[in-house]
C-alpha atoms as a PDB file:
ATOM      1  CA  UNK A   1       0.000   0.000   0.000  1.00  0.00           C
ATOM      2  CA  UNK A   2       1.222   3.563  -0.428  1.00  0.00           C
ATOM      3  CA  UNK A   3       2.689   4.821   2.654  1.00  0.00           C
ATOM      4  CA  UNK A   4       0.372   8.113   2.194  1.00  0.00           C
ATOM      5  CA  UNK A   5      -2.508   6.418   1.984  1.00  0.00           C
ATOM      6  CA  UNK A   6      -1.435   3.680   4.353  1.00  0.00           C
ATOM      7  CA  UNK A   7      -1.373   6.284   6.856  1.00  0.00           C
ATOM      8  CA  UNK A   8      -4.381   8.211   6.395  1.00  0.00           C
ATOM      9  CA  UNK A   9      -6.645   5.425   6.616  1.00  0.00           C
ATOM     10  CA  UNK A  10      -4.982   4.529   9.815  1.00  0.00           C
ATOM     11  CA  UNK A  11      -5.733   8.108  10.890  1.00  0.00           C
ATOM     12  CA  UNK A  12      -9.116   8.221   9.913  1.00  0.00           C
ATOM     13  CA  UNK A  13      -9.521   4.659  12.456  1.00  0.00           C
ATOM     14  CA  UNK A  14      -8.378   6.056  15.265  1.00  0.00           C
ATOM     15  CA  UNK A  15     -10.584   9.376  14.430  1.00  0.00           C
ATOM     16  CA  UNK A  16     -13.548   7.306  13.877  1.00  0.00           C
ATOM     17  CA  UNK A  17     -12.481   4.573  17.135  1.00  0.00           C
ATOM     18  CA  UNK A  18     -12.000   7.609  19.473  1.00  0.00           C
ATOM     19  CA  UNK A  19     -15.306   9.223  18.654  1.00  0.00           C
ATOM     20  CA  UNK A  20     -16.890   5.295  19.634  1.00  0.00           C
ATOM     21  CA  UNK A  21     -15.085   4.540  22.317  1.00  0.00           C
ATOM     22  CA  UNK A  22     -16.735   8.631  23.810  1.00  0.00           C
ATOM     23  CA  UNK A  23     -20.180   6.993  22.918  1.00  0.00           C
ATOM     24  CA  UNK A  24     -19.517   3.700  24.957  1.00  0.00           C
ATOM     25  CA  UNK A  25     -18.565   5.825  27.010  1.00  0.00           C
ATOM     26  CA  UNK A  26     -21.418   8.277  27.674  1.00  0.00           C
ATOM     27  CA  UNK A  27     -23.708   5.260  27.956  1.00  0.00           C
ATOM     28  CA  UNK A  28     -22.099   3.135  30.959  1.00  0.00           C
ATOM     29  CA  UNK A  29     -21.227   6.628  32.846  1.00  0.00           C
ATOM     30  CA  UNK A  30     -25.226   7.229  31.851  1.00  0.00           C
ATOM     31  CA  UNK A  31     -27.055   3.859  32.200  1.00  0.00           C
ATOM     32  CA  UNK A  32     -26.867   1.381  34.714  1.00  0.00           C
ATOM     33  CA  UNK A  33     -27.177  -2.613  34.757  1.00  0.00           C
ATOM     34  CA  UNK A  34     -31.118  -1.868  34.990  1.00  0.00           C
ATOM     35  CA  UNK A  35     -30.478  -1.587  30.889  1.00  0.00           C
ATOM     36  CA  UNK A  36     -30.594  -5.520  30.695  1.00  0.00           C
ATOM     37  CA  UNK A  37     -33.641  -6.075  33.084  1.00  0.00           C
ATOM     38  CA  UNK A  38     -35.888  -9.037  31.740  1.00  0.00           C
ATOM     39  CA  UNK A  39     -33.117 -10.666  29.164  1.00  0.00           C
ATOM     40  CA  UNK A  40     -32.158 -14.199  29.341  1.00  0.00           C
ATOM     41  CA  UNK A  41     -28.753 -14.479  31.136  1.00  0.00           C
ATOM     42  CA  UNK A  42     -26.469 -16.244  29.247  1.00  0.00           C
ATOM     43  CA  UNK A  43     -24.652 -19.781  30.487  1.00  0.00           C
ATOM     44  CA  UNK A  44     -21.577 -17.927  30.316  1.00  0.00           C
ATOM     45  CA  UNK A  45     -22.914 -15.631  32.911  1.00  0.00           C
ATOM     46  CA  UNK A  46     -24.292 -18.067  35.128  1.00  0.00           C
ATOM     47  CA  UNK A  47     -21.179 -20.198  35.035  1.00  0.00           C
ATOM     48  CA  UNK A  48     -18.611 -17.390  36.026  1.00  0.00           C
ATOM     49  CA  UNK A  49     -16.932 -18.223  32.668  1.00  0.00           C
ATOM     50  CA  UNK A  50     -14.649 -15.256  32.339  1.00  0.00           C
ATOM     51  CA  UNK A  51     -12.328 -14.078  34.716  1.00  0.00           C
ATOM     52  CA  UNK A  52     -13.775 -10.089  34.955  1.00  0.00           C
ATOM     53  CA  UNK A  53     -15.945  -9.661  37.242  1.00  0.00           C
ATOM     54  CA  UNK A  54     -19.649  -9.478  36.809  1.00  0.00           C
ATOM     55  CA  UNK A  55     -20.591  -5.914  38.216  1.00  0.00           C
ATOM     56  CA  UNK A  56     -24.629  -6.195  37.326  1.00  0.00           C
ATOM     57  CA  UNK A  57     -24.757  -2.660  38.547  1.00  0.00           C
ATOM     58  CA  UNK A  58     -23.237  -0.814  35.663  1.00  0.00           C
ATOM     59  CA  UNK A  59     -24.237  -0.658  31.642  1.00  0.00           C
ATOM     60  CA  UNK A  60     -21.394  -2.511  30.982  1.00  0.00           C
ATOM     61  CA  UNK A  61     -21.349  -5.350  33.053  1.00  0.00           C
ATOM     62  CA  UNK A  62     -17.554  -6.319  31.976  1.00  0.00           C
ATOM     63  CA  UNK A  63     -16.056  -3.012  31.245  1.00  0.00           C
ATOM     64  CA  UNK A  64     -12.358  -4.780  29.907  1.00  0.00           C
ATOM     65  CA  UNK A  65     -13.973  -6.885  27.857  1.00  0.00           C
ATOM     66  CA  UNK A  66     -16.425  -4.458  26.571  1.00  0.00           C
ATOM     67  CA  UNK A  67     -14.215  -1.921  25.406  1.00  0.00           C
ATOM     68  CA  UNK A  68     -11.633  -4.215  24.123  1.00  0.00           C
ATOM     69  CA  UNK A  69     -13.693  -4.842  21.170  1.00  0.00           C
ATOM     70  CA  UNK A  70     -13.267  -1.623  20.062  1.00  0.00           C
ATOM     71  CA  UNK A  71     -10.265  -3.228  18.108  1.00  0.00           C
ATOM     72  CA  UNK A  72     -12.196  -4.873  16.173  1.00  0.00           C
ATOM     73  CA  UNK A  73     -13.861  -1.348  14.980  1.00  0.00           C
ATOM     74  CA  UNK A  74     -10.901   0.191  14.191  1.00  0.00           C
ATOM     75  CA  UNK A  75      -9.560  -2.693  12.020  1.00  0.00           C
ATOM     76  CA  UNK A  76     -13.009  -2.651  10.507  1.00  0.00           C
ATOM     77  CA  UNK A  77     -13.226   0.957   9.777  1.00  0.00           C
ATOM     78  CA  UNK A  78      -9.441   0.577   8.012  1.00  0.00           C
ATOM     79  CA  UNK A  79     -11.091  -2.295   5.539  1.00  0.00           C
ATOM     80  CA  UNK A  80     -13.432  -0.716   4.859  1.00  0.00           C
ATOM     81  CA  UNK A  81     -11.107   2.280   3.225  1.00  0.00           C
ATOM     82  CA  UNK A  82      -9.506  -0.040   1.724  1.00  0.00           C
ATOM     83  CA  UNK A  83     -12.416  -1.342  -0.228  1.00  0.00           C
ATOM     84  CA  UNK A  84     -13.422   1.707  -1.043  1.00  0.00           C
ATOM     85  CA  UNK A  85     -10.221   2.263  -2.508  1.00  0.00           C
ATOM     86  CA  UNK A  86     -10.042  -0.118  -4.660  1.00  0.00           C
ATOM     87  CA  UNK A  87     -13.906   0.670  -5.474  1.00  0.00           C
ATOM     88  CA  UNK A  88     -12.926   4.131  -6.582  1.00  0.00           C
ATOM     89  CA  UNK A  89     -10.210   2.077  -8.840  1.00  0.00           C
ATOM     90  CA  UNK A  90     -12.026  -0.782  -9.969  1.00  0.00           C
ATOM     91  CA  UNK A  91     -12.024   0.749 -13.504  1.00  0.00           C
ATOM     92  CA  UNK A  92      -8.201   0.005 -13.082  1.00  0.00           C
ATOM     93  CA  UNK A  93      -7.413  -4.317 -13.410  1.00  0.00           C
ATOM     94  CA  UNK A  94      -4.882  -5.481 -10.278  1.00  0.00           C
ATOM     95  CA  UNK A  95      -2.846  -8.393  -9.874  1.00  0.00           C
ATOM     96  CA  UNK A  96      -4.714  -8.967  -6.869  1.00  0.00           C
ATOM     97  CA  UNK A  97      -7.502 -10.587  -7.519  1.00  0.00           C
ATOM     98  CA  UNK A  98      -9.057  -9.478  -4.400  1.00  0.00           C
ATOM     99  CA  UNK A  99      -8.296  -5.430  -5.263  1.00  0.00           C
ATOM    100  CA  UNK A 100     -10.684  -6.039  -8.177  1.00  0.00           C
ATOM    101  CA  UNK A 101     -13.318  -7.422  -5.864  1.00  0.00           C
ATOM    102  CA  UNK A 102     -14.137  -4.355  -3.304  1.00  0.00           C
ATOM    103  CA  UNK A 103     -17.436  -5.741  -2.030  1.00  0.00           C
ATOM    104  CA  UNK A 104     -15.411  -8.711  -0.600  1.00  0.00           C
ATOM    105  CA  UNK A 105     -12.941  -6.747   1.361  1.00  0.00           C
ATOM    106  CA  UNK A 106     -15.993  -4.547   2.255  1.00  0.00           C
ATOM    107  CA  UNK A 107     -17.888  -6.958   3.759  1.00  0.00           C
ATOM    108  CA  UNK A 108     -15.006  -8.438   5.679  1.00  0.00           C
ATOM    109  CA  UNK A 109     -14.619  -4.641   7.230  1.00  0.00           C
ATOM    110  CA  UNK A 110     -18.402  -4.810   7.586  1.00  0.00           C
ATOM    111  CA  UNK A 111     -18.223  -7.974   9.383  1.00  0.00           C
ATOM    112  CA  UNK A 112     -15.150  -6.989  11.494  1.00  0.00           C
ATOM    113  CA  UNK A 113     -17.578  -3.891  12.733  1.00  0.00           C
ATOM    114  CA  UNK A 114     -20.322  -6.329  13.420  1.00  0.00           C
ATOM    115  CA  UNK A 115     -18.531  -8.110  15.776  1.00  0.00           C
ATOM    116  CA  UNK A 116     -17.376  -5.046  17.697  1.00  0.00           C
ATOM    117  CA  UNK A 117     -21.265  -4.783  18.305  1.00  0.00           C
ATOM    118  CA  UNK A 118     -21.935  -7.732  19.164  1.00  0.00           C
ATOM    119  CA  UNK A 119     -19.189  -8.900  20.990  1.00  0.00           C
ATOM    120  CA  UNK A 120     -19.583  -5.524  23.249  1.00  0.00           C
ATOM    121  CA  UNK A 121     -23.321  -6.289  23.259  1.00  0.00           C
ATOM    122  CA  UNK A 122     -22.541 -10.074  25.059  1.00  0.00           C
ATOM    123  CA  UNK A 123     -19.999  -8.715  27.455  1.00  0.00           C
ATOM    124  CA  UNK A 124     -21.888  -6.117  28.505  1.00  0.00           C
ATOM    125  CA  UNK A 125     -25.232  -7.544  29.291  1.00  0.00           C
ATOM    126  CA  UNK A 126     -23.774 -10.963  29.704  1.00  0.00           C
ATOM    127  CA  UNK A 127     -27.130 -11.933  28.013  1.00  0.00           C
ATOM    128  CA  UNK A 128     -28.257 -14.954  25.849  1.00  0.00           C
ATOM    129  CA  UNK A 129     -28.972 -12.380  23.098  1.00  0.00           C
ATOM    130  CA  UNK A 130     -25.708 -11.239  23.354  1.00  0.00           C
ATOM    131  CA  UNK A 131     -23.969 -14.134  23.458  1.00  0.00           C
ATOM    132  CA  UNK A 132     -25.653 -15.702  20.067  1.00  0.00           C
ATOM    133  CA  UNK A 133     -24.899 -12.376  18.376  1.00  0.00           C
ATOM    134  CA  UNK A 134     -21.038 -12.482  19.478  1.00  0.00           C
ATOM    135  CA  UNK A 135     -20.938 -15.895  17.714  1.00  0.00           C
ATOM    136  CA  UNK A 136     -22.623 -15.053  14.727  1.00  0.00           C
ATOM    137  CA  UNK A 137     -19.957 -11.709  14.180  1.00  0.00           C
ATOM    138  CA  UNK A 138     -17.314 -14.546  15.139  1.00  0.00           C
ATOM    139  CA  UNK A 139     -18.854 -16.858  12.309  1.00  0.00           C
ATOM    140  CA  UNK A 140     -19.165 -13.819  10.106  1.00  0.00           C
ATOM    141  CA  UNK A 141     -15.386 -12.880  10.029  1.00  0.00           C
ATOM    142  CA  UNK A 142     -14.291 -16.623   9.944  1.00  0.00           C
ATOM    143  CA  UNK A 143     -16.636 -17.285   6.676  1.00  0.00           C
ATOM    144  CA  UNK A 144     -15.289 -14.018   4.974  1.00  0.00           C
ATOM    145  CA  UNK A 145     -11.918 -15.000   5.016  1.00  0.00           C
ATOM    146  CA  UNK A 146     -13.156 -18.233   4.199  1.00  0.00           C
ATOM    147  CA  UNK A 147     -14.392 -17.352   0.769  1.00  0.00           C
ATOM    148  CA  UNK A 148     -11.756 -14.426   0.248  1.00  0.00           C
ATOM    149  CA  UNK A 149      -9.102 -17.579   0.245  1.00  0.00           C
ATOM    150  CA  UNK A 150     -11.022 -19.419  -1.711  1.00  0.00           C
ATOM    151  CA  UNK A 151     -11.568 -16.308  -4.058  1.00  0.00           C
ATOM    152  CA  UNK A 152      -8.013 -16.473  -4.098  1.00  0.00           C
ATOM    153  CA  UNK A 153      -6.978 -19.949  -4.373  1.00  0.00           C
ATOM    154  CA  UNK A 154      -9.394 -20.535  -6.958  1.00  0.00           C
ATOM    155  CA  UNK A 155      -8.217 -17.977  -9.230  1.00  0.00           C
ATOM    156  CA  UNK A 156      -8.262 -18.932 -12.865  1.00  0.00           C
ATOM    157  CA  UNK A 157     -12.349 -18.615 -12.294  1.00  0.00           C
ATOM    158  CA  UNK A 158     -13.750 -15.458 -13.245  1.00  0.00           C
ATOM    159  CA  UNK A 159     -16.210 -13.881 -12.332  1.00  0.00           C
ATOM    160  CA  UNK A 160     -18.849 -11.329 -13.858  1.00  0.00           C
ATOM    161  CA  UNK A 161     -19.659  -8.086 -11.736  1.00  0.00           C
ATOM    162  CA  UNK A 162     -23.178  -9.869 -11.837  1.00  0.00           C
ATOM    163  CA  UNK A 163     -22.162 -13.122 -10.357  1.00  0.00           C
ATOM    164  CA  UNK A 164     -19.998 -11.231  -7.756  1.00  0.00           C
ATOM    165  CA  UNK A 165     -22.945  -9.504  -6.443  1.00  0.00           C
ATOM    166  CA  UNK A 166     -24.796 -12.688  -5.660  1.00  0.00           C
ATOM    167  CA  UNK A 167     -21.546 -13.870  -4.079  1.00  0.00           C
ATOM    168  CA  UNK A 168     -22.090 -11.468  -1.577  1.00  0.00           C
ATOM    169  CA  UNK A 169     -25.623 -11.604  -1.174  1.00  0.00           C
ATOM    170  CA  UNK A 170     -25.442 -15.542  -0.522  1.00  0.00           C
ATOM    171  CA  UNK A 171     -22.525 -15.142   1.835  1.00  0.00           C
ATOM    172  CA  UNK A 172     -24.667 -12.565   4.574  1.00  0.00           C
ATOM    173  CA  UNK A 173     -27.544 -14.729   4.105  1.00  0.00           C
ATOM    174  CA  UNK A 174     -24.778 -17.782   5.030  1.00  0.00           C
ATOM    175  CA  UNK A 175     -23.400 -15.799   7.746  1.00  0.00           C
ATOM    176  CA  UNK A 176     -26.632 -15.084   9.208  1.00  0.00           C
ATOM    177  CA  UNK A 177     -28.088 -18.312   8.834  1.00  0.00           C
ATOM    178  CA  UNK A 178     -25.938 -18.673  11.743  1.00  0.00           C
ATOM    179  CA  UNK A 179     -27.900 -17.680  14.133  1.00  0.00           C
ATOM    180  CA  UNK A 180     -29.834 -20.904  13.914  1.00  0.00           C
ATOM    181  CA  UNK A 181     -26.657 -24.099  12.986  1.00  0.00           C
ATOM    182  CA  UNK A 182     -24.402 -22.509  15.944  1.00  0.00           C
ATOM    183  CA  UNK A 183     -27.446 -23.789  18.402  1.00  0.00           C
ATOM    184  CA  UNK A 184     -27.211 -27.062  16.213  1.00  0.00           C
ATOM    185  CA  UNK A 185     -22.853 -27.621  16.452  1.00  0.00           C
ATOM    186  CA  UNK A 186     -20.629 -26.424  19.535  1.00  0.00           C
ATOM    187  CA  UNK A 187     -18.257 -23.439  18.417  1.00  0.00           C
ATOM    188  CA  UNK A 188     -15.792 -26.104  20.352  1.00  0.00           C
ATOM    189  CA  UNK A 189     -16.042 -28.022  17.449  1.00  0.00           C
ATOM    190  CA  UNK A 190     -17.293 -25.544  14.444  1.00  0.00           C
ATOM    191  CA  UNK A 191     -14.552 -22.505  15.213  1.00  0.00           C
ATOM    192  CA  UNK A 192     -11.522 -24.417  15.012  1.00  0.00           C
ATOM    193  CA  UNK A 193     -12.519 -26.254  12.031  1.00  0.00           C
ATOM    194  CA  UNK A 194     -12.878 -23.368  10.507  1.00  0.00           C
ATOM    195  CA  UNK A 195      -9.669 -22.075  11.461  1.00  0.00           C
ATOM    196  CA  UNK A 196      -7.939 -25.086  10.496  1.00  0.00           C
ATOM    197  CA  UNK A 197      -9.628 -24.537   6.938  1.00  0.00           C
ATOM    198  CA  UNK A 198      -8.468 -21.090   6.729  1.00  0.00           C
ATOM    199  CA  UNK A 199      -4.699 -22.010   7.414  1.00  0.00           C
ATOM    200  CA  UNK A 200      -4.865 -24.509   4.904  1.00  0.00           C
ATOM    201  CA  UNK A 201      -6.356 -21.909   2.089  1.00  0.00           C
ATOM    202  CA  UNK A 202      -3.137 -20.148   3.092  1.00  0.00           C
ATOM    203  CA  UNK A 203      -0.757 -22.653   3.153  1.00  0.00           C
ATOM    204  CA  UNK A 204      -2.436 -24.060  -0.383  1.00  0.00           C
ATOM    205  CA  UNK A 205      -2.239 -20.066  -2.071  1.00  0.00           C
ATOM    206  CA  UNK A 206       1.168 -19.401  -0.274  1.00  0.00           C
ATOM    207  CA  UNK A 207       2.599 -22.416  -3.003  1.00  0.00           C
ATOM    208  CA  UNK A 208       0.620 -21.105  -5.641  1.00  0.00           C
ATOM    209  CA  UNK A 209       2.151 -17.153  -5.641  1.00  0.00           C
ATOM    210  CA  UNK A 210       5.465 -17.848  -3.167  1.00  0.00           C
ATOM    211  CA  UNK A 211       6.561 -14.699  -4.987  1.00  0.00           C
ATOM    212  CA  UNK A 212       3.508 -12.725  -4.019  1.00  0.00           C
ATOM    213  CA  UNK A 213       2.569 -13.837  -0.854  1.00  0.00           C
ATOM    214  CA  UNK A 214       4.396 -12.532   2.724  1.00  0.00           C
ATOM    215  CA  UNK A 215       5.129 -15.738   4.764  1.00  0.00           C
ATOM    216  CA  UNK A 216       5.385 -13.432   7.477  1.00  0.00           C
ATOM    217  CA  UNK A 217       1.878 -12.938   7.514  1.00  0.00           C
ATOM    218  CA  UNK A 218       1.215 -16.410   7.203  1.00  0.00           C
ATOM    219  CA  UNK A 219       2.976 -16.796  10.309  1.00  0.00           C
ATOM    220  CA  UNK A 220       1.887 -14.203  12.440  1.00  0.00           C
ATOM    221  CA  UNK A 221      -1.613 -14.970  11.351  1.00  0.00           C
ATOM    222  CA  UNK A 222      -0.974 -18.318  12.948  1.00  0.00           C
ATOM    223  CA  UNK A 223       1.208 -17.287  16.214  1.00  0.00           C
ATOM    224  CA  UNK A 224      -1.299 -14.497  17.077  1.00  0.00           C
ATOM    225  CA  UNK A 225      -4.585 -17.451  16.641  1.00  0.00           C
ATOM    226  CA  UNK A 226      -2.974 -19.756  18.898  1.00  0.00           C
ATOM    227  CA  UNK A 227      -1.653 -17.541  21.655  1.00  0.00           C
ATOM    228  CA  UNK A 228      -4.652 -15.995  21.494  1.00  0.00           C
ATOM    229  CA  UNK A 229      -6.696 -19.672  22.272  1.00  0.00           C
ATOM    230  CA  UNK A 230      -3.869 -20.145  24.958  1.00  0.00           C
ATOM    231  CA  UNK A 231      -5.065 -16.929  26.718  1.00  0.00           C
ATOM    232  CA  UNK A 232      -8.903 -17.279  26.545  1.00  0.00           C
ATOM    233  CA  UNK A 233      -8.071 -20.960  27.831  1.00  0.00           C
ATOM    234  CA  UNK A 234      -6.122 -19.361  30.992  1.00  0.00           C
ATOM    235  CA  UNK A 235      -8.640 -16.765  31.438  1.00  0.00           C
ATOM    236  CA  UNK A 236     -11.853 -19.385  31.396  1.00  0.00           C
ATOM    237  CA  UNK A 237      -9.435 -21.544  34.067  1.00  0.00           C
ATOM    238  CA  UNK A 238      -8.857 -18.385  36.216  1.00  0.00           C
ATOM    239  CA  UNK A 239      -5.166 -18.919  35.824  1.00  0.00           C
ATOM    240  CA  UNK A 240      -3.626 -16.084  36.939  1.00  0.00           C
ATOM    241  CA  UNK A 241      -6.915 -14.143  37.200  1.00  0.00           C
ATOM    242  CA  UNK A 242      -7.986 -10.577  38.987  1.00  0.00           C
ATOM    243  CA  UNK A 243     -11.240 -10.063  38.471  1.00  0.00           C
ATOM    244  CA  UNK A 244     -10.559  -6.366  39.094  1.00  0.00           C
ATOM    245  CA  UNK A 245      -7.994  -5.859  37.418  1.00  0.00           C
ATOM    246  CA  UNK A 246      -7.383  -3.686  34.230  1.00  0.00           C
ATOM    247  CA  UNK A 247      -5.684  -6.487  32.660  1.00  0.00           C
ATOM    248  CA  UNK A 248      -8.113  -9.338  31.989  1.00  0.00           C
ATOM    249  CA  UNK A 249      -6.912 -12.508  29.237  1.00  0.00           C
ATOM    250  CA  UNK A 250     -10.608 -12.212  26.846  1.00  0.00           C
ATOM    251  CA  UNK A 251      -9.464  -8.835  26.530  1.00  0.00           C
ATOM    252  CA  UNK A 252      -6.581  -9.230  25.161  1.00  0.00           C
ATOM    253  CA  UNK A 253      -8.029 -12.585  22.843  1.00  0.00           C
ATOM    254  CA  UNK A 254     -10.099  -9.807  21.354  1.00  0.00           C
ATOM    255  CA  UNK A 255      -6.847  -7.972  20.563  1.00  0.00           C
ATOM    256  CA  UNK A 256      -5.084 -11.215  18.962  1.00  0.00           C
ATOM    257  CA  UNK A 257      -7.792 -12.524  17.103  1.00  0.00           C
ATOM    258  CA  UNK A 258      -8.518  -9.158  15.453  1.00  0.00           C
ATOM    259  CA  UNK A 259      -4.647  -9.344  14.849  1.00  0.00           C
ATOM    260  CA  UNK A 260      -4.804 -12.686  13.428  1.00  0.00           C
ATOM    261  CA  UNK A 261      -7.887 -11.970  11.248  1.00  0.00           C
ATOM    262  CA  UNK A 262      -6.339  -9.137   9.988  1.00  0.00           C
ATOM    263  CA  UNK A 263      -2.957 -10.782   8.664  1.00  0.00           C
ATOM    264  CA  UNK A 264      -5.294 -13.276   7.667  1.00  0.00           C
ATOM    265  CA  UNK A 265      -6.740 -10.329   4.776  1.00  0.00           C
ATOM    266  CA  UNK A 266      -3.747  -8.952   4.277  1.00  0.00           C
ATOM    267  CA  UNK A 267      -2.088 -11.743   3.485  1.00  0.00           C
ATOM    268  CA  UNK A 268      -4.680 -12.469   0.282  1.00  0.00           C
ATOM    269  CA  UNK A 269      -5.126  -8.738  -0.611  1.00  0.00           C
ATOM    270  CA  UNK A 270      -1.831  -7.832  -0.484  1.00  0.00           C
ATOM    271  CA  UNK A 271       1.464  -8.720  -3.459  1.00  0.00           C
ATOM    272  CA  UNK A 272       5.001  -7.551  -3.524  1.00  0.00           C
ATOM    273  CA  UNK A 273       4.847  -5.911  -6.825  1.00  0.00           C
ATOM    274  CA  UNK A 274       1.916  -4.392  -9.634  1.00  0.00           C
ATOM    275  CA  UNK A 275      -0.388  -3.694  -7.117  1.00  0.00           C
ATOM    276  CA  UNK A 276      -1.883  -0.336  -6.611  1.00  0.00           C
ATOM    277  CA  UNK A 277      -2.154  -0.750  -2.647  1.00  0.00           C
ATOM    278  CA  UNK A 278       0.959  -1.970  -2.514  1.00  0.00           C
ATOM    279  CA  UNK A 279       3.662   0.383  -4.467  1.00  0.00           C
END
């Protein structure tokens, strides 16, 4: 990517993070706990899965791990400029098969913002709602990068702006179809699958353009996923846990998963050489 623009659409994230992060904000200093009154409480709740503690008095129940997924904004609002970019471009053909595909990367910034919802939704009601919308922004971002690598892998297909379109449209009906097959499989189960899927789309399109593709991404992609599961597993087992304390391990999973999904996207959007994003 051009440094220029590289740095103004980091710019505009933080602008655009900072003016969230007031609004969450202004509602726990302004609500209370009352806020959830007559919603399901979620197992997680009940069970005393994560280590922060459950303060039922405030708007945000778990403050940490409320405004940790803020990070997942940001990254979602960068994306985003990024598909626009290449939107405002598309007249222009990339090596990247994904630069000439902007409703793709959109949706995977779209996704990334959905899941800074909902994930702030579940940890700060600690409700059943919450909790099923959480998993369906985790499902979200985990099929995007699904199809993006296949995009990718698979690319001596073609295809139209027409058939593109209902790519899109049958991957959010996918993703929120959701809702109803996480009740049916355990995200035990379903999640790493997935992730295993993705590494091998990356493995499989790192031999097909070894000239194009960063290994370093690759790998950081993977370090960040599994110290990130190492973390949430240490939080959930109250290893080393303060419930008090500013530092809490599911915040910081938020942190390295939104890491490792975003090398995950850069990794297939981004070449060494001929690309307009990345002179």
């Amino acid at each position: 990517m051009l440094k220029s623009i590289f740095i103004k659409f980091l710019i505009r994230s933080c602008y655009f993070t900072l003016a969230m992060l007031l609004v969450w904000m202004f509602f726990n200093n302004y609500l209370t706990g009352d806020f959830w009154d007559g919603m399901i409480v979620s197992k997680s709740a009940l069970t005393v899965e994560y280590c922060e503690y459950n303060d039922v008095s405030r708007f945000f129940h778990q403050s940490m791990n409320t405004y940790s997924n803020l990070v997942y904004f940001f990254f979602g609002v960068f994306i985003c400029q990024i598909a626009w970019e290449d939107w405002k471009n598309r007249k222009e053909v990339s090596v990247n098969r994904l630069a000439n595909f902007p409703l793709l990367s959109a949706s995977m910034g779209l996704c990334f913002i959905y899941l800074s919802f909902g994930s702030a939704f579940f940890h700060a009601s600690l409700t059943w709602v919450g909790q099923r919308v959480d998993m369906n922004g985790t499902y979200g971002i985990s099929i995007i990068l699904l199809s993006i690598g296949l995009y990718q892998v698979l690319h001596k297909i073609d295809l139209s702006d027409s058939l593109k379109n209902s790519f899109i449209v049958i991957l959010w009906v996918l993703i929120f179809s959701f809702y109803k097959i996480a009740l049916m499989i355990s995200s035990s189960i379903s999640v790493p699958i997935l992730i295993l899927i993705l590494l091998i789309l990356i493995a499989i399109n790192y031999l097909q353009f070894r000239k194009e593709r960063s290994i370093i991404l690759a790998i950081l992609s993977v370090v960040f996923i599994v110290v990130a599961i190492k973390i949430r597993t240490l939080d959930v087992q109250k290893i080393g846990c303060d419930p008090h304390s500013w530092y809490q391990g599911h915040a910081l999973w938020h942190l390295l998963t939104a890491m490792s999904s975003l090398c995950s996207y850069s990794f297939f959007r981004f070449t060494f050489y001929n690309d307009r994003m990345s002179e």
